[in-house]
Structures are given as structure tokens and as C-alpha cells.
Protein backbone atom coordinates (compact mmCIF):
# COMPACT_ATOMS: atom_id res chain seq x y z
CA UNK A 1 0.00 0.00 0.00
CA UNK A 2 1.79 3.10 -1.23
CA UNK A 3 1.12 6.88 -0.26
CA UNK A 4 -0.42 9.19 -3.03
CA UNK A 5 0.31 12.96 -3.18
CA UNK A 6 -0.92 16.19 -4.69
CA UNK A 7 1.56 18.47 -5.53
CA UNK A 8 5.43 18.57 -3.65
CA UNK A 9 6.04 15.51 -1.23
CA UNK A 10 5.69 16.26 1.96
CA UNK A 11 6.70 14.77 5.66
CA UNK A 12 3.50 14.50 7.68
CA UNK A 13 3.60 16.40 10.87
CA UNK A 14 0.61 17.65 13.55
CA UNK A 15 -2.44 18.74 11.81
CA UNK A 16 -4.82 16.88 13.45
CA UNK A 17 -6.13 17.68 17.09
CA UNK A 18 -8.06 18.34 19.79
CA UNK A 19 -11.86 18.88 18.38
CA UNK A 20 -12.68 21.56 20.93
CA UNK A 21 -9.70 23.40 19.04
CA UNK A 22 -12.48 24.35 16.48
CA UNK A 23 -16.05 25.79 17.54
CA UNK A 24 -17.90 23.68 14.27
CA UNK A 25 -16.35 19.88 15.33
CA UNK A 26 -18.69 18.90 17.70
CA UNK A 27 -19.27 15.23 17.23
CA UNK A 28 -15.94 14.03 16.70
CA UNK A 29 -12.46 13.77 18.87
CA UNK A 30 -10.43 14.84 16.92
CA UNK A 31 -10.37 17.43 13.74
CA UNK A 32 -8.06 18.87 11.14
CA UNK A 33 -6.26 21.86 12.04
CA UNK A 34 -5.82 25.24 10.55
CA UNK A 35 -4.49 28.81 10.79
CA UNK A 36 -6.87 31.78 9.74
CA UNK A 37 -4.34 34.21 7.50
CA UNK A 38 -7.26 36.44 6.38
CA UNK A 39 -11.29 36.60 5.96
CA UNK A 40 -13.35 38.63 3.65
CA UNK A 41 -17.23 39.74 3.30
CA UNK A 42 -17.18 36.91 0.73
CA UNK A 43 -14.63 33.90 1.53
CA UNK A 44 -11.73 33.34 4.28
CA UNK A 45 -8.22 32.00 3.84
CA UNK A 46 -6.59 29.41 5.66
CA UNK A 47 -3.54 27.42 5.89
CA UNK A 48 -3.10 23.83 6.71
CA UNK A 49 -0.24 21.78 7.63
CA UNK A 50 0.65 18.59 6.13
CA UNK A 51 -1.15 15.90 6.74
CA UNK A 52 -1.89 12.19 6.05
CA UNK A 53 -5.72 10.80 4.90
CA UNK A 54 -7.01 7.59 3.94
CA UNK A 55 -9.15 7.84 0.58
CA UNK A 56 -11.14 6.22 -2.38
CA UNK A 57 -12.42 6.88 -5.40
CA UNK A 58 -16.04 6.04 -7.10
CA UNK A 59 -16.91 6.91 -10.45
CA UNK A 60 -21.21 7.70 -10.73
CA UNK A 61 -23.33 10.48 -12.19
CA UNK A 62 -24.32 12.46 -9.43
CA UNK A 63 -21.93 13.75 -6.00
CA UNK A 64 -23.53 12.00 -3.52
CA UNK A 65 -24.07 8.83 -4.92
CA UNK A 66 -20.28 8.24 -5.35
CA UNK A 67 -19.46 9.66 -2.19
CA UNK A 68 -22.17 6.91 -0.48
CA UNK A 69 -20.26 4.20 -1.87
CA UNK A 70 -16.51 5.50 -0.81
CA UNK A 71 -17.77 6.65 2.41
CA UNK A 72 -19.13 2.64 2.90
CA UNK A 73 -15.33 1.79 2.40
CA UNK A 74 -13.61 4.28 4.62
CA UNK A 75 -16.31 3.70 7.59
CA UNK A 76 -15.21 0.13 7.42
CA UNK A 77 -11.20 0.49 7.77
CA UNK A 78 -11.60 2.68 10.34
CA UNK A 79 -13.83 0.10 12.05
CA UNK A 80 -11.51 -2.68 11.27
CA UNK A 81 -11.10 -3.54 7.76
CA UNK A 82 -7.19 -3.13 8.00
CA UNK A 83 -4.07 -5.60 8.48
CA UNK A 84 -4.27 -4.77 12.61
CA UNK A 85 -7.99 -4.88 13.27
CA UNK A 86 -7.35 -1.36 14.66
CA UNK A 87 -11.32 0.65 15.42
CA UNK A 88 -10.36 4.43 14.98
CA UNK A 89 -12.91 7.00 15.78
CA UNK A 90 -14.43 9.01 13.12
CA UNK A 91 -12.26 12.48 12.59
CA UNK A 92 -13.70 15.73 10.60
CA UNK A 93 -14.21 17.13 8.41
CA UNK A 94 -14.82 14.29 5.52
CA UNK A 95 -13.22 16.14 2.36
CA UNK A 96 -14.96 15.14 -1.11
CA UNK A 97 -12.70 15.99 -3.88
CA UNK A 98 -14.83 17.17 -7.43
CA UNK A 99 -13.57 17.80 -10.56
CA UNK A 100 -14.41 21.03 -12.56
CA UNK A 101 -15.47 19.63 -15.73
CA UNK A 102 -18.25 17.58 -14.58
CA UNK A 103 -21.11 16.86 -17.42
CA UNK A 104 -24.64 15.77 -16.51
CA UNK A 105 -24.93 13.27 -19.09
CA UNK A 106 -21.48 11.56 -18.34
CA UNK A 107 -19.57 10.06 -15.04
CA UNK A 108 -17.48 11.74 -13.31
CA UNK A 109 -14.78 9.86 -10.58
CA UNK A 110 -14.79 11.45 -6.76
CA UNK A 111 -12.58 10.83 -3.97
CA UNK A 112 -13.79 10.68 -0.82
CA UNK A 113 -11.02 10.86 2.24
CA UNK A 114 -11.02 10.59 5.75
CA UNK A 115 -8.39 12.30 7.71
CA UNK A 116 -6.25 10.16 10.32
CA UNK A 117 -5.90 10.22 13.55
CA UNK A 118 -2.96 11.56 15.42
CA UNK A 119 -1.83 8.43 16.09
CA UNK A 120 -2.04 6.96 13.50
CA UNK A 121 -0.58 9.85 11.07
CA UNK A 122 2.77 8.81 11.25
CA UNK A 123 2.07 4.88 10.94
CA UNK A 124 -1.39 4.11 9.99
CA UNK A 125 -2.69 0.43 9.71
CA UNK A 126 -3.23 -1.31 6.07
CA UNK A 127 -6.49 -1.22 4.29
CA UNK A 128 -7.89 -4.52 3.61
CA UNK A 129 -9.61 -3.30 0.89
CA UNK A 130 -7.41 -2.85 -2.27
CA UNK A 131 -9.41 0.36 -3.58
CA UNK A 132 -8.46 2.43 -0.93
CA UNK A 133 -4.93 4.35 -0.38
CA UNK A 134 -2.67 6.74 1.40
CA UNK A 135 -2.89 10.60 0.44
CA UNK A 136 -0.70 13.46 1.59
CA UNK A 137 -2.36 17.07 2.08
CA UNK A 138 0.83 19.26 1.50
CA UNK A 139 1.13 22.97 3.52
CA UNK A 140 -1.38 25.05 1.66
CA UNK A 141 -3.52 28.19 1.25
CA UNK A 142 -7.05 27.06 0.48
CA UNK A 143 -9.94 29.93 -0.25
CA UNK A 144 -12.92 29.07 1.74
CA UNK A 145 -16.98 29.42 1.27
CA UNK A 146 -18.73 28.16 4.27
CA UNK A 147 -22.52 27.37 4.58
CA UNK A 148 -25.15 25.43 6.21
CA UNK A 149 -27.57 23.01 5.71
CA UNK A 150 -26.74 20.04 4.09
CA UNK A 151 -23.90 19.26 1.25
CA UNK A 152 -25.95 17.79 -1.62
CA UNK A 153 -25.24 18.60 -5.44
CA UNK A 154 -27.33 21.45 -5.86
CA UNK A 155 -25.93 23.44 -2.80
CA UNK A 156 -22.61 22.60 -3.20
CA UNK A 157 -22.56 23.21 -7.19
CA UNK A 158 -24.39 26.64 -5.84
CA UNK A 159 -21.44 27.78 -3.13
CA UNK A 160 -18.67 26.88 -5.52
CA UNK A 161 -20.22 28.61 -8.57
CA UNK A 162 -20.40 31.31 -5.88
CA UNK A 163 -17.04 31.40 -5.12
CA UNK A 164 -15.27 31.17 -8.09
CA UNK A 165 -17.29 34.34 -8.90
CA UNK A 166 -15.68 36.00 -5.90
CA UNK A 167 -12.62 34.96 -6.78
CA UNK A 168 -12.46 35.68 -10.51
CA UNK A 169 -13.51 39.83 -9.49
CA UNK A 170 -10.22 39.60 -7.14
CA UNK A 171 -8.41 38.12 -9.15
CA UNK A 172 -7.05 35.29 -7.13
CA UNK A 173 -5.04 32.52 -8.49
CA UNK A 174 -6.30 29.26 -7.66
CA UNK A 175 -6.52 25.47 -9.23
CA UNK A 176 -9.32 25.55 -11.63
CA UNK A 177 -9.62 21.69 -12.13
CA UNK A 178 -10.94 20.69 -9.23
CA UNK A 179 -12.16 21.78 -5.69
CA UNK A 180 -13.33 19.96 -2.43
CA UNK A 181 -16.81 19.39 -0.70
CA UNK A 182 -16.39 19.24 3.02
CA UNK A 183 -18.91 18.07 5.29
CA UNK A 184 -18.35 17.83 9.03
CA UNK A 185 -21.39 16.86 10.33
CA UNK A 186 -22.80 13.66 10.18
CA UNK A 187 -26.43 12.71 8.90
CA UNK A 188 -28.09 12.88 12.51
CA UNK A 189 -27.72 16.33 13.08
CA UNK A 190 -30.72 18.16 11.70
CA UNK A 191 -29.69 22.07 12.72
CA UNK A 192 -26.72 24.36 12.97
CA UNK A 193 -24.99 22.19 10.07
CA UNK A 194 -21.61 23.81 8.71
CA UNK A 195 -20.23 22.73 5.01
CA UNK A 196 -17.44 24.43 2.77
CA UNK A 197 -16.44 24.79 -0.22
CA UNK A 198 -12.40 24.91 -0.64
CA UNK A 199 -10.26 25.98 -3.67
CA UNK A 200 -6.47 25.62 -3.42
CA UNK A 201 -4.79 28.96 -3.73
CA UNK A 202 -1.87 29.41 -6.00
CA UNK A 203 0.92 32.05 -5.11
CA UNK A 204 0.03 34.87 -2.79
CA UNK A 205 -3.36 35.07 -1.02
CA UNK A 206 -5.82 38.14 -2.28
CA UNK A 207 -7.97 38.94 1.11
CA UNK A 208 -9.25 42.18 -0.68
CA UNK A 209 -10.36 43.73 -3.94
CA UNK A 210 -7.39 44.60 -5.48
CA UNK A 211 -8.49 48.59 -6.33
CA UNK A 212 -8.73 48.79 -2.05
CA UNK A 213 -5.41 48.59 0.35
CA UNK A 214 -4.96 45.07 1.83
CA UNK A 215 -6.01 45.63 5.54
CA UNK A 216 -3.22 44.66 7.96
CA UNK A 217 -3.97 41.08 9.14
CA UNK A 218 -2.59 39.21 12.13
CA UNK A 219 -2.92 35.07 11.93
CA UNK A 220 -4.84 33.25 13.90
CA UNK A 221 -5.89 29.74 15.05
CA UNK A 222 -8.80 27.32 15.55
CA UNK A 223 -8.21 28.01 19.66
CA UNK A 224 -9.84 31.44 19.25
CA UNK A 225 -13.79 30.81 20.04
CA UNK A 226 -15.21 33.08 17.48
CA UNK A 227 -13.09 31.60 14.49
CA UNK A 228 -15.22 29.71 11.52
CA UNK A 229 -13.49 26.75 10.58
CA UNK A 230 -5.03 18.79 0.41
CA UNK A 231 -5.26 18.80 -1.68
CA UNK A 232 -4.16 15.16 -0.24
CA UNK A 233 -2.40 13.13 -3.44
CA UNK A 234 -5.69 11.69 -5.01
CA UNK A 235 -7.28 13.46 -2.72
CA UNK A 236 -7.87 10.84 0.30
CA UNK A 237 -17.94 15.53 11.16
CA UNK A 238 -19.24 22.25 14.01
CA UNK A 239 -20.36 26.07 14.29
CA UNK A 240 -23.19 27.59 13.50
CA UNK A 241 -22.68 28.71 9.80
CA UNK A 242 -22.20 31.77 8.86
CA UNK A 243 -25.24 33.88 8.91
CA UNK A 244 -25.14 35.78 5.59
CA UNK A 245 -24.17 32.78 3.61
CA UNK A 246 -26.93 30.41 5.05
CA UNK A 247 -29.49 32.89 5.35
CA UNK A 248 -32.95 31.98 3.37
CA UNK A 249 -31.86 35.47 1.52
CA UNK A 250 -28.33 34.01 0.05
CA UNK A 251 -29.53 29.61 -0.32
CA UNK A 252 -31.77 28.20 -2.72
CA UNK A 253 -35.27 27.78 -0.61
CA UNK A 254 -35.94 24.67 -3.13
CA UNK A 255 -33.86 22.64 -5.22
CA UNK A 256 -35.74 23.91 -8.34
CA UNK A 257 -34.57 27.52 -8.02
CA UNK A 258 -31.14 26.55 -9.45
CA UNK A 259 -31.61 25.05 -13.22
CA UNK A 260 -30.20 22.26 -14.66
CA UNK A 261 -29.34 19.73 -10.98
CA UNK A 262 -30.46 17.01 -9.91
CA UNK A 263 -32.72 17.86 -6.47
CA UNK A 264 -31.12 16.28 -3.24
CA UNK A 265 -32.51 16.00 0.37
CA UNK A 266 -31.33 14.49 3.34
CA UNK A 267 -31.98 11.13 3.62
CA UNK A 268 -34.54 9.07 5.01
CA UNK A 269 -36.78 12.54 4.13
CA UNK A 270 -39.82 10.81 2.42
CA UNK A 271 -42.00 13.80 1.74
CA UNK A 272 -42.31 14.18 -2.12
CA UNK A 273 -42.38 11.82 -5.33
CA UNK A 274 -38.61 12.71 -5.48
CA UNK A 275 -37.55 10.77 -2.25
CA UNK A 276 -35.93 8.40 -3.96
CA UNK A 277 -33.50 10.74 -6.05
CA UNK A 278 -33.00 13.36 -3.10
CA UNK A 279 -32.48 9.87 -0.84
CA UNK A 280 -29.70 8.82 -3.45
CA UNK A 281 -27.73 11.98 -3.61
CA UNK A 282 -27.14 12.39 0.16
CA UNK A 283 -23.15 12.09 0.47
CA UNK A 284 -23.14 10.73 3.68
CA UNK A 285 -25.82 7.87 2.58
CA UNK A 286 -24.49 4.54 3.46
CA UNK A 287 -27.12 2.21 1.92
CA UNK A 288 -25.25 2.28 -1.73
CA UNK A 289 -23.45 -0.77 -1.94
CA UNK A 290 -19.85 -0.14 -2.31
């Protein structure tokens, strides 16, 4: 079982921690790490230290139906499926990596990774299962849209789109192929959900309109209470989101009011002849055999 990476290799060190570090990781121990460089009206910036994920891919039509099945394969290695037997609890957030060119009418492949543990960052146990891997998040700016509710197709299509807006009037420099869906909740939480929407940065960090004088800025860490919360090689669940972006005034009310995606819910929601699409599409849906 070999290690994958995205960009420069990298030694792992820290990353992970404490999940009372961070004011939105409330139902697991432990969470990724980061330092706040900058935030706007629009987007923040952060920087994250390397670190080491276990991942998979799954090739289907729609976001969360891939993501069911690799999340099926993760959940089990961290419950045993590995060459030690080793039960690991579950670590935020759960990083969904989706490419840019993306067609309705054709497949695309997603990787789904888990973060590891701190103990196991350094020496983590062998998957059983040949499909999944090693990845390597190097150090790395990453521009950030957070927002609540839940991270189906439609709202994360929605926040990206949104974002790469934003980014395109600053003119910021980031990768264009691809960007990540993160979730840290898991599907049993019904309120005060928080989801991004990452884009690795390229070069120096834009925190401002360009025309305007970048503010002075002094970093900052997860350990400050009022903070918001890899591009890993292939790639490889809390505060309350914030209130402009999950507003009913800035999120689609209904699926329908953004054209051409598939509608999503959360699942087990039974309440309209769509059920069984919106069921499908949840990301965190384990009943898709992997």
C-alpha cells in the first residue's frame, strides 16, 4: 500500500487535534487543524499543515451517490477492515474531492477521504480493501466558502459557482480543475450544520479587492472561540454557519430555483415523489453498496 500525493512531497507532521480546538467539530475527537491568515465579506483563507488521509475513489453520475459508496469503504477500515484490526474514531471534516469539468450526461470519478488520527498519522494500519490508499495534504492556502444546511449537489454546485465568482472579481489565483466538498457533520444532526467549499490557492493570497489597500492582518488559530473553521495526493464531522451565507436570503429555498441539478434531500426525508433521487444523492448515505 503506497502513499499518493498532490503536488510537492511532503513529511506528515501535527495537523490533526483536539476537536474543541475548532467551535464547528462537535461530534468528533479529533479534527483537522488550521491557521486563519485572512477573511473577507465573501470567503476566508486558511492554511493547513501537512497531513496524512485515507481515501477512495467512485466513479457515478451524481456527487452524492459516489461519495455513499466511498464513504461505505472508509467507515469500514476505520472500524476494522485493516491488516491490525485497529477501530479508529471518526475524525472531521470528511473532504470530497470534485472535478471542474463535470457533465450531466457523463460520469465523473470522486474521492472521498477521511483524515487520520494523530496516532495513526505517522504509521497508519493497512487497508484490507485494495481500492483504498494513502494521500498526503501538502502545507497550503485554500480559499474558503462556508454554509449550512446540508452538502448535496445542488448546494454545493451553488457555493462553488459562488465562489469562483468572488474569486475571478479579485483576481485570485487558484486550481481551476478541481475543488473539495467538506462536510463535518454527520447525517443525525438536523440544525446548525456547517459545510465548505475549498479551492487551493496558487501564489500569494488576495484577502481584498485589489483597487482597495490590503487591511493589515494578524494570523490566527482554531483556539480562538469566534473563528469559523489537500489537496491530499488523489485526494484521500461544528459552528453555526455563517449567517449571511446560510441565510434563506443568500440559499436556494428549493432545489428547483437553481436550473439544470439534480434535487437532493437528506436522507430518510420521504415527503415528495422525489424521495428516492433526493435519498440517493445524500453524500453521507451509506445504503449504496460499495
Amino acid at each position: 500500500m503506497t502513499s499518493r500525493a498532490l503536488g510537492a512531497a511532503v513529511g506528515v507532521e501535527g495537523g490533526v487535534g483536539p476537536s474543541n480546538n475548532s467551535s464547528f467539530c462537535t461530534e468528533s475527537k479529533e479534527c483537522l487543524e488550521y491557521e486563519l491568515v485572512c477573511k473577507t465579506e465573501e470567503y476566508e483563507v486558511r492554511h493547513y499543515s501537512p497531513t496524512r488521509w485515507v481515501s477512495t475513489d467512485a466513479e457515478a453520475y451524481f456527487m452524492g451517490v459516489g461519495a455513499a459508496m466511498a464513504f461505505r469503504r472508509l467507515f469500514q477500515y476505520i472500524t476494522g477492515a485493516n491488516n491490525q484490526g485497529v477501530q479508529m474514531e471518526m475524525t472531521a471534516p470528511v473532504l470530497v474531492r470534485i472535478p471542474e469539468d463535470t457533465r450531466v450526461w457523463e460520469p465523473a470519478v470522486y474521492t472521498l477521504s477521511f483524515v487520520l488520527p494523530a496516532a495513526y498519522q505517522d504509521q497508519p494500519p493497512t487497508p484490507t480493501n485494495d481500492k483504498l490508499y494513502f494521500t498526503e495534504m501538502p502545507s497550503m492556502d485554500v480559499y474558503i466558502r462556508s454554509y449550512g444546511g446540508w452538502m448535496l449537489s445542488v448546494t454545493s454546485r451553488l457555493h462553488a459557482h459562488l465562489l469562483t465568482q468572488e474569486l475571478a472579481r479579485v483576481q485570485a489565483a487558484y486550481n481551476h480543475s478541481y475543488h473539495y466538498g467538506v462536510g463535518y457533520d454527520s447525517p443525525l444532526k438536523l440544525i446548525n450544520r456547517h459545510n465548505e467549499v475549498w479551492y487551493v490557492a496558487k501564489g500569494d493570497v488576495i484577502c481584498s479587492d485589489p483597487s482597495e489597500p490590503t487591511p493589515p492582518h494578524t494570523t490566527t488559530t482554531t483556539h480562538a472561540p469566534d473563528t469559523p473553521s489537500f489537496s491530499p495526493s488523489h485526494i484521500a464531522p461544528n459552528t453555526t454557519s455563517d449567517s449571511r451565507t446560510d441565510s434563506p436570503a443568500n440559499r436556494p429555498t428549493t432545489p428547483s430555483q437553481v436550473s439544470g441539478v439534480t434535487p437532493s434531500t437528506r436522507p430518510g426525508q420521504n415527503r415528495s415523489a422525489n424521495a428516492t433521487v433526493l435519498q440517493a444523492d445524500h453524500p453521507w448515505n451509506n445504503t449504496v453498496e460499495a
